[in-house]
Protein backbone atom coordinates (compact mmCIF):
# COMPACT_ATOMS: atom_id res chain seq x y z
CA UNK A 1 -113.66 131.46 126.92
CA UNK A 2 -113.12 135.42 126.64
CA UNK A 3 -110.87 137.58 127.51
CA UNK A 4 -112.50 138.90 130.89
CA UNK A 5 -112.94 134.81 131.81
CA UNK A 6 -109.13 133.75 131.15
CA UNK A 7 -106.75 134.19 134.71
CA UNK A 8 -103.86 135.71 134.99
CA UNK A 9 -100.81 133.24 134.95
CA UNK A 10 -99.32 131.89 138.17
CA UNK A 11 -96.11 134.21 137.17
CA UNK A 12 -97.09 137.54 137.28
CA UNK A 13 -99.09 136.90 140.59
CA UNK A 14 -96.45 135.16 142.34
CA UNK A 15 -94.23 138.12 141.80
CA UNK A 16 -96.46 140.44 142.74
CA UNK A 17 -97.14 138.18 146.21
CA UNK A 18 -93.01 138.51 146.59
CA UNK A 19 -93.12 142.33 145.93
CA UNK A 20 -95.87 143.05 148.82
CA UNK A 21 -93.72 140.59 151.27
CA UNK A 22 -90.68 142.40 150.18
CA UNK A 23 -92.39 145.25 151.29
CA UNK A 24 -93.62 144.87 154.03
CA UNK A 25 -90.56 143.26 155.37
CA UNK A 26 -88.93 146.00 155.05
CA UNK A 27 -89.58 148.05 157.63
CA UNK A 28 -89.66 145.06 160.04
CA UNK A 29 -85.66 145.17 158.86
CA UNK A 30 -84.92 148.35 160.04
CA UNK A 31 -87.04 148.39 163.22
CA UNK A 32 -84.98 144.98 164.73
CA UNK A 33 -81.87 145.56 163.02
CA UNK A 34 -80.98 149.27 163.11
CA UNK A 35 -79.39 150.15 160.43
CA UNK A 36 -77.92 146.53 159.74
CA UNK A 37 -81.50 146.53 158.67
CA UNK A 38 -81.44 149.25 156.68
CA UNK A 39 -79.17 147.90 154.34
CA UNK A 40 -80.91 144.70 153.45
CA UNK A 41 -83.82 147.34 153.01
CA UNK A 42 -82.86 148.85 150.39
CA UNK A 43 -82.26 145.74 148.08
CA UNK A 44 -85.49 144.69 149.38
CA UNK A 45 -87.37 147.41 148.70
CA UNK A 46 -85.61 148.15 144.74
CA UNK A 47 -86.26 143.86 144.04
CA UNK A 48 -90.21 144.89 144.99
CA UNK A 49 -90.33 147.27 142.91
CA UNK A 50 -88.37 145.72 139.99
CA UNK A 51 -90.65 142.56 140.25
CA UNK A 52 -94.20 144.40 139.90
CA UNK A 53 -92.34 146.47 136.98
CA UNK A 54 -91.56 143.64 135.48
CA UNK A 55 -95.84 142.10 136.55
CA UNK A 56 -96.95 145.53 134.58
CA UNK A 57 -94.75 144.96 131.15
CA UNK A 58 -95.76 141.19 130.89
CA UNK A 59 -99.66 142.13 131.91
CA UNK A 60 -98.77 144.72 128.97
CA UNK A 61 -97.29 142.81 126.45
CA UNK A 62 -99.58 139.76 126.94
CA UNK A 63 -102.97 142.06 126.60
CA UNK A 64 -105.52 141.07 123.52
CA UNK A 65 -105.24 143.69 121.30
C-alpha cells in the first residue's frame, strides 16, 4: 500500500468533525442565549481551534518523509 492509498486515522478526523460542530455551534449560542451565549462561545470557539491545531501537528509529525 503507498502513501497516497493509506487513510488518515480515526483521531485526527474525529477532531476535526468536533472543531466544525464547535463552530458552528457557536453562533447558534449567542443568537438563543444573548450573551449567556456568548460566554460558552468563546471556550467553544478557542477548543475548535485548539483541536484542528492539534489535527495539523499530528498530520505533520506523522507525514513519510
Amino acid at each position: 500500500m503507498t502513501v497516497s492509498q493509506q487513510a488518515v486515522p480515526v483521531q485526527p478526523q474525529r477532531w476535526a468533525i468536533i472543531a466544525i460542530v464547535l463552530w458552528t455551534v457557536a453562533p447558534i449560542c449567542v443568537v438563543y442565549g444573548g450573551w449567556a451565549g456568548l460566554i460558552v462561545m468563546l471556550p467553544a470557539w478557542a477548543y475548535g481551534t485548539r483541536l484542528l491545531r492539534r489535527r495539523r501537528q499530528w498530520l505533520s509529525a506523522n507525514a513519510p518523509r
